[in-house]
N, C-alpha and C. Protein backbone atom coordinates (compact mmCIF):
# COMPACT_ATOMS: atom_id res chain seq x y z
N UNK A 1 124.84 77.71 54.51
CA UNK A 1 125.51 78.93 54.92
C UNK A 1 126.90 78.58 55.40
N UNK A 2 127.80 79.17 54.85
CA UNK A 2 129.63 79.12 55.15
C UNK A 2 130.13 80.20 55.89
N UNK A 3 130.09 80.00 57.60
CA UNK A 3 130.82 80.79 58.32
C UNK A 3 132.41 80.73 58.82
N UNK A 4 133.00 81.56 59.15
CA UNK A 4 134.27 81.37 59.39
C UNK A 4 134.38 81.40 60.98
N UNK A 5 135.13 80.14 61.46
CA UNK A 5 134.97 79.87 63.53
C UNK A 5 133.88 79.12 63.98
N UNK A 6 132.78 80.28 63.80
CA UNK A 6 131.77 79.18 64.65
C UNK A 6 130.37 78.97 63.40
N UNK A 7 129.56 78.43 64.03
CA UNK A 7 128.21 78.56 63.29
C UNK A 7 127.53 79.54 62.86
N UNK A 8 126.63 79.52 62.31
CA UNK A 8 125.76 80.53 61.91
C UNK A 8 124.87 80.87 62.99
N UNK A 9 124.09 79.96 63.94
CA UNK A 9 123.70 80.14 65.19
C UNK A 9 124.49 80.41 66.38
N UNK A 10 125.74 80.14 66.01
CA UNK A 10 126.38 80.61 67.13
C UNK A 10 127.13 82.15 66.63
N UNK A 11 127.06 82.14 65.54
CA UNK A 11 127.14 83.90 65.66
C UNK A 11 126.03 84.63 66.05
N UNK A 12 124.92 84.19 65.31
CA UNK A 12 123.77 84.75 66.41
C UNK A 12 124.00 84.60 67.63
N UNK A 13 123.84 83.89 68.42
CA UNK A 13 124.29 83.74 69.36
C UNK A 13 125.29 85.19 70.11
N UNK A 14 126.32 85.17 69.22
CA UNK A 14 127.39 86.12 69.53
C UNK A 14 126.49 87.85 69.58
N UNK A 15 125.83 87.76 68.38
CA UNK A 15 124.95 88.89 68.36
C UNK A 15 124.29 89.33 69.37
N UNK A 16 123.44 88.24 69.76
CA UNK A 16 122.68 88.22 70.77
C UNK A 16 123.13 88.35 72.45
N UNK A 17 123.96 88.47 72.81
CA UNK A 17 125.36 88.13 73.92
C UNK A 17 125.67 89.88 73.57
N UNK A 18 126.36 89.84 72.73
CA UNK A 18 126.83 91.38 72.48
C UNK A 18 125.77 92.86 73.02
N UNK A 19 124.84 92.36 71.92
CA UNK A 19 123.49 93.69 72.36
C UNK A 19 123.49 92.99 74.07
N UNK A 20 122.90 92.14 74.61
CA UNK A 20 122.73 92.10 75.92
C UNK A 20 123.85 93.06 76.66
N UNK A 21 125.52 92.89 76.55
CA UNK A 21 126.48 93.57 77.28
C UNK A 21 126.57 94.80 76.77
N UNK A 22 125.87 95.51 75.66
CA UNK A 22 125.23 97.25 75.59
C UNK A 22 124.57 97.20 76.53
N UNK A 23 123.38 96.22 76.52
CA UNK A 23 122.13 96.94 77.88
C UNK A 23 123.02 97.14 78.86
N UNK A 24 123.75 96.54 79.32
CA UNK A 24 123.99 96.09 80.28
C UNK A 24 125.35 97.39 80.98
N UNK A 25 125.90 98.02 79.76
CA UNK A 25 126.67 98.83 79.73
C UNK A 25 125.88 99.91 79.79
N UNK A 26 124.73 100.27 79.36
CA UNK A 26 124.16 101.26 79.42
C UNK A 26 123.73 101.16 80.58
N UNK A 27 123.24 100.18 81.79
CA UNK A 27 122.42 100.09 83.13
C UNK A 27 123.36 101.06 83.72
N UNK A 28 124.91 99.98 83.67
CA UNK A 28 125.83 100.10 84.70
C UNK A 28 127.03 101.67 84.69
N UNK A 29 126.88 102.72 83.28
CA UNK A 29 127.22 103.90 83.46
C UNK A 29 126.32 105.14 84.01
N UNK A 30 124.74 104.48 83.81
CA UNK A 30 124.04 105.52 84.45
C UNK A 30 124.02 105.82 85.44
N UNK A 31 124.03 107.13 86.21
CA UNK A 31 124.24 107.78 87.54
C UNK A 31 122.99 106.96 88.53
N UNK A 32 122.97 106.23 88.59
CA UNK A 32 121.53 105.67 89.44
C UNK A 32 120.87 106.42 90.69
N UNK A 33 121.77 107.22 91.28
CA UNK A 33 121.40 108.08 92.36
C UNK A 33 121.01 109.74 91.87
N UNK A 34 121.30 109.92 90.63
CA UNK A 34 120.56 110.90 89.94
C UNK A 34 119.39 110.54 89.69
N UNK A 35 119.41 109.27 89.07
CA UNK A 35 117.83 109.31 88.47
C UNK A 35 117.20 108.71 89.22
N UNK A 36 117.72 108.16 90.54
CA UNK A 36 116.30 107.90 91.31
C UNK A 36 116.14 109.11 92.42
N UNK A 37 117.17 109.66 93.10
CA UNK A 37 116.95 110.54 93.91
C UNK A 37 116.85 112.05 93.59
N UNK A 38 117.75 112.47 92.59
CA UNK A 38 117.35 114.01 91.86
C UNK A 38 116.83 113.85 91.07
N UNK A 39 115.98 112.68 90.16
CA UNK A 39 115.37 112.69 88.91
C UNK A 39 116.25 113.19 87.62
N UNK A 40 117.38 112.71 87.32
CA UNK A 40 118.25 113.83 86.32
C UNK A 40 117.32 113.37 85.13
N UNK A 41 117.26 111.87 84.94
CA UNK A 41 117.15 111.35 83.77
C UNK A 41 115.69 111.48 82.95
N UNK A 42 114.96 111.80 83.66
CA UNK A 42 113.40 112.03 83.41
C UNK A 42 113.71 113.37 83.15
N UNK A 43 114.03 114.15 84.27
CA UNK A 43 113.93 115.72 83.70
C UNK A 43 115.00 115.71 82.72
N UNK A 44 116.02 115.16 82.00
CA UNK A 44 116.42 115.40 81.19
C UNK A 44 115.75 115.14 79.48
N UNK A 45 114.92 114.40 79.87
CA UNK A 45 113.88 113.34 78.77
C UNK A 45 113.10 114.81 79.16
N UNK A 46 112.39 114.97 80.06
CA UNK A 46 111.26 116.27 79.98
C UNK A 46 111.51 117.37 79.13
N UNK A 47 112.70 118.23 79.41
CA UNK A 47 113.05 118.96 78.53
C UNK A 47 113.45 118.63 77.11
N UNK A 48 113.89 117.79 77.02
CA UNK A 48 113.88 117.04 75.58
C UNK A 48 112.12 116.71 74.73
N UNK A 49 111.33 116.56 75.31
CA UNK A 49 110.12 116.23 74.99
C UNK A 49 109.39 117.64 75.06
N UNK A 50 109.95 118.31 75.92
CA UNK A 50 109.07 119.73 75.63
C UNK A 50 109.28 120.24 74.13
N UNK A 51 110.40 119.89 73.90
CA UNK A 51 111.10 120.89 72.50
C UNK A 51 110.51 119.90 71.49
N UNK A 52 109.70 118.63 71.84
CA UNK A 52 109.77 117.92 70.28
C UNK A 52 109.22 118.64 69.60
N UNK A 53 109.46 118.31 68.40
CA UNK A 53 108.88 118.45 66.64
C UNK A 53 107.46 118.07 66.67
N UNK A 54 106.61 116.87 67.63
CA UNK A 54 105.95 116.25 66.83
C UNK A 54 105.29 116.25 68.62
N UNK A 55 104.37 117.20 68.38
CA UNK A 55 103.18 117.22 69.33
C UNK A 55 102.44 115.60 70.13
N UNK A 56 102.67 114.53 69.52
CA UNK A 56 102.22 113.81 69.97
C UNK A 56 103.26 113.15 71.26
N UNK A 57 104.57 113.52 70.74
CA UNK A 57 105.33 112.81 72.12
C UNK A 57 105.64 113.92 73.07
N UNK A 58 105.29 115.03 72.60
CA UNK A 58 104.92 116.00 73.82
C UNK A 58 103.70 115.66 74.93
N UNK A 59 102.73 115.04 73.91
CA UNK A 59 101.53 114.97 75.02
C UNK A 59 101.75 113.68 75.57
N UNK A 60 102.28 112.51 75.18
CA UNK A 60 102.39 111.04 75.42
C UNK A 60 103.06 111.30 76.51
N UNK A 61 104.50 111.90 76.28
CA UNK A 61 105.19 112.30 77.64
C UNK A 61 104.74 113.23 78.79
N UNK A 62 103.87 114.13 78.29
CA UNK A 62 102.98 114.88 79.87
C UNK A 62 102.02 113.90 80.72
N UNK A 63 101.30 112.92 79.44
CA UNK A 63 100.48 112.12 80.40
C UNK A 63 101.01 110.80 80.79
N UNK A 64 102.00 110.16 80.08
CA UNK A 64 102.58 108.87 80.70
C UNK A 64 103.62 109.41 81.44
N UNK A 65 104.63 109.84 81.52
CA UNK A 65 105.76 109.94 82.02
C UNK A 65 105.94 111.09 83.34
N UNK A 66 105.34 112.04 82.74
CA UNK A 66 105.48 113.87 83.71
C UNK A 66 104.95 113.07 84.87
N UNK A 67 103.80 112.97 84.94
CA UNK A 67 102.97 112.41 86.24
C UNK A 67 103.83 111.30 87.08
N UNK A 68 104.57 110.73 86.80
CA UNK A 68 105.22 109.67 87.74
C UNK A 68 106.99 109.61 87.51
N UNK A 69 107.44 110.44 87.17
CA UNK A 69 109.21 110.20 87.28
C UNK A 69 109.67 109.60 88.18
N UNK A 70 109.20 109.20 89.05
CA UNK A 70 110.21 108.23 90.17
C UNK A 70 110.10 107.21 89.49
N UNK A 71 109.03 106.60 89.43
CA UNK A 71 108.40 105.27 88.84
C UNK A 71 108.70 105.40 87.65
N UNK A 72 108.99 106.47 86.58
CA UNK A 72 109.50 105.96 85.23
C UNK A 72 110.62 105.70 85.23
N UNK A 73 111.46 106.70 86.42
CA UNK A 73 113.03 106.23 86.46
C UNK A 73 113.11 104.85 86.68
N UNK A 74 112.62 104.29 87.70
CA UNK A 74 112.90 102.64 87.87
C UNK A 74 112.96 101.93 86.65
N UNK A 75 112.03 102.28 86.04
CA UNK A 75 111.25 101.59 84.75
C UNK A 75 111.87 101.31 83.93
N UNK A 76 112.83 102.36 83.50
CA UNK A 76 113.95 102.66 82.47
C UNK A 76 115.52 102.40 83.27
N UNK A 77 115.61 102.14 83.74
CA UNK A 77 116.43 101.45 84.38
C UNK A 77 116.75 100.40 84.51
N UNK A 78 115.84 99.73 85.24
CA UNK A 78 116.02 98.40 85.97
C UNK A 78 115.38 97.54 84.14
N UNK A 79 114.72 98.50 83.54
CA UNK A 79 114.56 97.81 82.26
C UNK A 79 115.15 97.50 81.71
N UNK A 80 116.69 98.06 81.82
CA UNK A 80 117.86 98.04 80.54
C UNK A 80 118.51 96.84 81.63
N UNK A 81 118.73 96.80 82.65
CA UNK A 81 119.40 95.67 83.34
C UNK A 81 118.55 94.36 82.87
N UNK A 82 117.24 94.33 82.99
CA UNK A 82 116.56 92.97 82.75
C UNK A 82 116.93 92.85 81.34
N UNK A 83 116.91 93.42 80.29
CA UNK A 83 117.18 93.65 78.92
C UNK A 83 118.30 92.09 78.88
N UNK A 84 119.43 93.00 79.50
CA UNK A 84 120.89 93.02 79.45
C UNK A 84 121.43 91.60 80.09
N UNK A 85 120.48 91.11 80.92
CA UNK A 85 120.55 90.12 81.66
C UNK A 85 119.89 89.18 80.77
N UNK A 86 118.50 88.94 80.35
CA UNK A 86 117.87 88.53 79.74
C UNK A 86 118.43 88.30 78.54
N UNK A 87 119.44 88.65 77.35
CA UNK A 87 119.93 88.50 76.48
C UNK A 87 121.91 87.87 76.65
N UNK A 88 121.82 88.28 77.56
CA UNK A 88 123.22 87.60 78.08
C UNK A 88 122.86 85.85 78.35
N UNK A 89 121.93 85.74 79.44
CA UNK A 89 121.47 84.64 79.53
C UNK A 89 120.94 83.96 78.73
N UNK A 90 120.51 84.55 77.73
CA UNK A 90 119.19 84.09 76.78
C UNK A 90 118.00 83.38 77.48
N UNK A 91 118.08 84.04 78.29
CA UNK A 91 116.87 83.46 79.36
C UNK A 91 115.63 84.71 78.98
N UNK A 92 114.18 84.20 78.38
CA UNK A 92 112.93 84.87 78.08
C UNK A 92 113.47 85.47 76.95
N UNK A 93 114.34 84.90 76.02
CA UNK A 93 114.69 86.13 75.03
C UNK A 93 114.21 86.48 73.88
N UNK A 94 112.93 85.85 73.50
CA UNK A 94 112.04 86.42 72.37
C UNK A 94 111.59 88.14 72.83
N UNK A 95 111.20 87.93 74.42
CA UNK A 95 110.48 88.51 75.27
C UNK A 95 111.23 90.05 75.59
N UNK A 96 112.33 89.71 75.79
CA UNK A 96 113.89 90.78 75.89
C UNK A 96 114.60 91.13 74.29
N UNK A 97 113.97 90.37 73.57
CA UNK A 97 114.45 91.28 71.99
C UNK A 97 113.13 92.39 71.38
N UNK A 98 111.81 91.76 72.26
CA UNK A 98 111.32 92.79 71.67
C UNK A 98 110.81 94.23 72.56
N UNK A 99 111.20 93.82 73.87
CA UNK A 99 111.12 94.56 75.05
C UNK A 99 112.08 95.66 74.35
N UNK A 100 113.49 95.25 73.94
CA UNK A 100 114.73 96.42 73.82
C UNK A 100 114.09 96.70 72.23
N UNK A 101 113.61 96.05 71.59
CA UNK A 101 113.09 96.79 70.23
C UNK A 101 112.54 97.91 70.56
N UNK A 102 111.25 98.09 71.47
CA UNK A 102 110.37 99.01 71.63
C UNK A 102 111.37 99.94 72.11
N UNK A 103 112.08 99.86 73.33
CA UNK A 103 112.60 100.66 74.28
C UNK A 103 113.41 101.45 73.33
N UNK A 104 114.28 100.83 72.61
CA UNK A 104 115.10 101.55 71.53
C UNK A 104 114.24 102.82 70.13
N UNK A 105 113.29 101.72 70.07
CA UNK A 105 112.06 102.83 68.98
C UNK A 105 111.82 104.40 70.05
N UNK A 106 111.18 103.48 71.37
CA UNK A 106 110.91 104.62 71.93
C UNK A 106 112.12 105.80 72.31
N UNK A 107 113.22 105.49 72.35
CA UNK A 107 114.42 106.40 72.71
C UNK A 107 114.69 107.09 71.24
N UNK A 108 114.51 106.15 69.96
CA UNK A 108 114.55 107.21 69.15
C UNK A 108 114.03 107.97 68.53
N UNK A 109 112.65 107.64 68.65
CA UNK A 109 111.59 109.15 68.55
C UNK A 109 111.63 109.91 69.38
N UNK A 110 111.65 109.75 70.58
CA UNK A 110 111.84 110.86 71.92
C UNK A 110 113.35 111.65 70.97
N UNK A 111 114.77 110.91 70.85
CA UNK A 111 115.64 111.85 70.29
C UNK A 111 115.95 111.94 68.89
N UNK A 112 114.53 112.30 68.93
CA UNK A 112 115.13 112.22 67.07
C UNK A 112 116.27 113.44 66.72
N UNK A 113 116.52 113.88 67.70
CA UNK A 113 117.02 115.55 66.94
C UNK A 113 118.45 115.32 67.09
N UNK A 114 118.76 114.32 68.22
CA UNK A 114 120.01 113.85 68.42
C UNK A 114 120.97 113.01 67.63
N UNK A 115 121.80 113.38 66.80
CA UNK A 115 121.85 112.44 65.55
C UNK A 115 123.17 111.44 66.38
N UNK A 116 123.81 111.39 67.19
CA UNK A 116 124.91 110.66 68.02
C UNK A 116 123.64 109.52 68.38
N UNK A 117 122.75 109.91 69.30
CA UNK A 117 122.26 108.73 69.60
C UNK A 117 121.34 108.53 69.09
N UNK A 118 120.96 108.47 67.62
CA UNK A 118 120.34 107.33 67.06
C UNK A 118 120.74 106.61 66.52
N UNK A 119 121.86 106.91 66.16
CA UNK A 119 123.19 105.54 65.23
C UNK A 119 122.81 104.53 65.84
N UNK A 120 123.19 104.54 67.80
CA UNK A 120 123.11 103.36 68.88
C UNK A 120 121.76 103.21 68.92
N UNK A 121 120.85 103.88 68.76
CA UNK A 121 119.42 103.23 68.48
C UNK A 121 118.95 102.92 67.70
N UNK A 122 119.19 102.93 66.78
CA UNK A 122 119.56 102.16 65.47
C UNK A 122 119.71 100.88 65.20
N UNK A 123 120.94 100.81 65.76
CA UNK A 123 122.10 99.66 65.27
C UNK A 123 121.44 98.67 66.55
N UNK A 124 121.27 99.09 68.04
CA UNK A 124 120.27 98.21 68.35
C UNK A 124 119.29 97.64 68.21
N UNK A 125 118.24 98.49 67.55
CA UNK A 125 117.02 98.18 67.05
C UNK A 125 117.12 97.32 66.03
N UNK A 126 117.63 97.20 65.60
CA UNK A 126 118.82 96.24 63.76
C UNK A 126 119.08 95.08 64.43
N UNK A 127 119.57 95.26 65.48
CA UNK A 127 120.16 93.64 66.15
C UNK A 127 119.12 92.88 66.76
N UNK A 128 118.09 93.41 67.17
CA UNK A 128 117.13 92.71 67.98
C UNK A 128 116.45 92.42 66.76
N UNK A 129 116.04 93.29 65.86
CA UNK A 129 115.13 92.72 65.16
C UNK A 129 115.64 91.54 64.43
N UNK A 130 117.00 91.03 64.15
CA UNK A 130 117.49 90.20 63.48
C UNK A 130 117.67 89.05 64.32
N UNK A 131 118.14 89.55 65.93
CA UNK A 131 118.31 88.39 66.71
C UNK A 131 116.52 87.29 66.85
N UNK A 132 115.71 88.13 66.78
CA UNK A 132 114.31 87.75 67.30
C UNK A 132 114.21 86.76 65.70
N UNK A 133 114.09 87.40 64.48
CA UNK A 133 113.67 86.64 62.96
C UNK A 133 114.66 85.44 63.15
N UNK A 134 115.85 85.61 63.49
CA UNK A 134 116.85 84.19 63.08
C UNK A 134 116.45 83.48 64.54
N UNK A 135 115.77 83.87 65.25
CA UNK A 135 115.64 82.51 66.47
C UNK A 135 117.12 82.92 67.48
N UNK A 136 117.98 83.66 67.32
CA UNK A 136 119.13 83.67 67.94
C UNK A 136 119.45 83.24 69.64
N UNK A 137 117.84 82.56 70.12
CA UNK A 137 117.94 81.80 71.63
C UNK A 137 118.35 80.10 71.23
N UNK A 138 119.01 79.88 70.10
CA UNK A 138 118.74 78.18 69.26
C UNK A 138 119.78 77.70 70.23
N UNK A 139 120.91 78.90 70.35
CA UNK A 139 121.96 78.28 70.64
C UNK A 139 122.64 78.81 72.05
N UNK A 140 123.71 78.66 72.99
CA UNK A 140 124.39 79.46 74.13
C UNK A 140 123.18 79.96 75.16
N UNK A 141 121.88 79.50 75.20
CA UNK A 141 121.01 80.16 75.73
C UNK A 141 120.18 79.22 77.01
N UNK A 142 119.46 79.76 77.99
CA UNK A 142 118.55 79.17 79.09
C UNK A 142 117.52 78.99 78.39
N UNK A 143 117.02 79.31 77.46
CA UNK A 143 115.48 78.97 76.86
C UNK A 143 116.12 77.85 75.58
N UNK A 144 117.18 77.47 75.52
CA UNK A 144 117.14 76.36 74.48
C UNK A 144 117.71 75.77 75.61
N UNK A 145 118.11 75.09 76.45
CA UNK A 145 118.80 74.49 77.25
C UNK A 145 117.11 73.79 78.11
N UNK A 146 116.34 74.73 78.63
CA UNK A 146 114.71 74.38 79.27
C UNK A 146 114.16 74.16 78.03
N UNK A 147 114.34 74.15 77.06
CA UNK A 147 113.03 73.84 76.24
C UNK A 147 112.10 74.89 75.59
N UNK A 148 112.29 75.93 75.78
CA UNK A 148 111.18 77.52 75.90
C UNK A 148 111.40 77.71 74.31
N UNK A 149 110.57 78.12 73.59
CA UNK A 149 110.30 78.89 72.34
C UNK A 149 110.76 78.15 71.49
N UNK A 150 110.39 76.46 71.14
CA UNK A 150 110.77 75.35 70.50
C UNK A 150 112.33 75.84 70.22
């Protein structure tokens, strides 16, 4: 393989670094005192899930989510920071590519109707899945530096 600058693992690498500073951009614009103290972000997901298309993430979301919004807010939160951290560092990052895989699947069935944000759920979901197949912790990372995930 013939790259131009750096390696082929170290563009992974670059890949992998990049999606982390999205999570990480996405932690650090969210209103955090909305969604933990007025709940914006859940009740904004609620009403979004009332209107779905597809009865099943209507009910997934009454029985996982409706019942505990404080605790989902954390969840989704402090998730995208560990994400974001976890792929910056490359510290646990098999673990944090497929954590933000799901999280991203799950954000874009919840908005499927939203066509702006599924591009970014998308194009994330695209990067993790590529960072996780090429190994992209080989290189710039805490789990190749300890030894973790050969």
């Amino acid at each position: 393989m013939q790259t131009v600058w750096l390696t082929g693992a170290e563009w992974l690498a670059v890949l992998r670094i990049g999606l982390g500073l999205w999570w990480l951009e996405s932690w650090r614009h969210k209103d955090r005192k909305g969604w933990f103290e007025r709940g914006t972000g859940i009740a904004w997901a609620a009403g979004v899930a009332a209107e779905h298309r597809w009865g099943a993430v209507r009910t997934g979301f009454e029985k996982v989510v409706a019942p505990r919004p404080r605790l989902m807010a954390y969840v989704v939160v402090y998730a995208e920071l560990a994400l974001g951290l976890g792929l910056v560092a490359g510290f646990l990052t098999p673990v944090a590519l497929v954590g933000g895989l799901l999280l991203n699947l799950l954000y874009l069935v919840l908005m499927i109707h939203d066509w702006a944000e599924q591009g970014q759920n998308a194009m994330m979901a695209l990067i993790s899945l590529v960072a996780l197949l090429a190994l992209s912790w080989q290189t710039w990372s805490l789990d190749h530096a300890i030894g973790l995930f050969g």
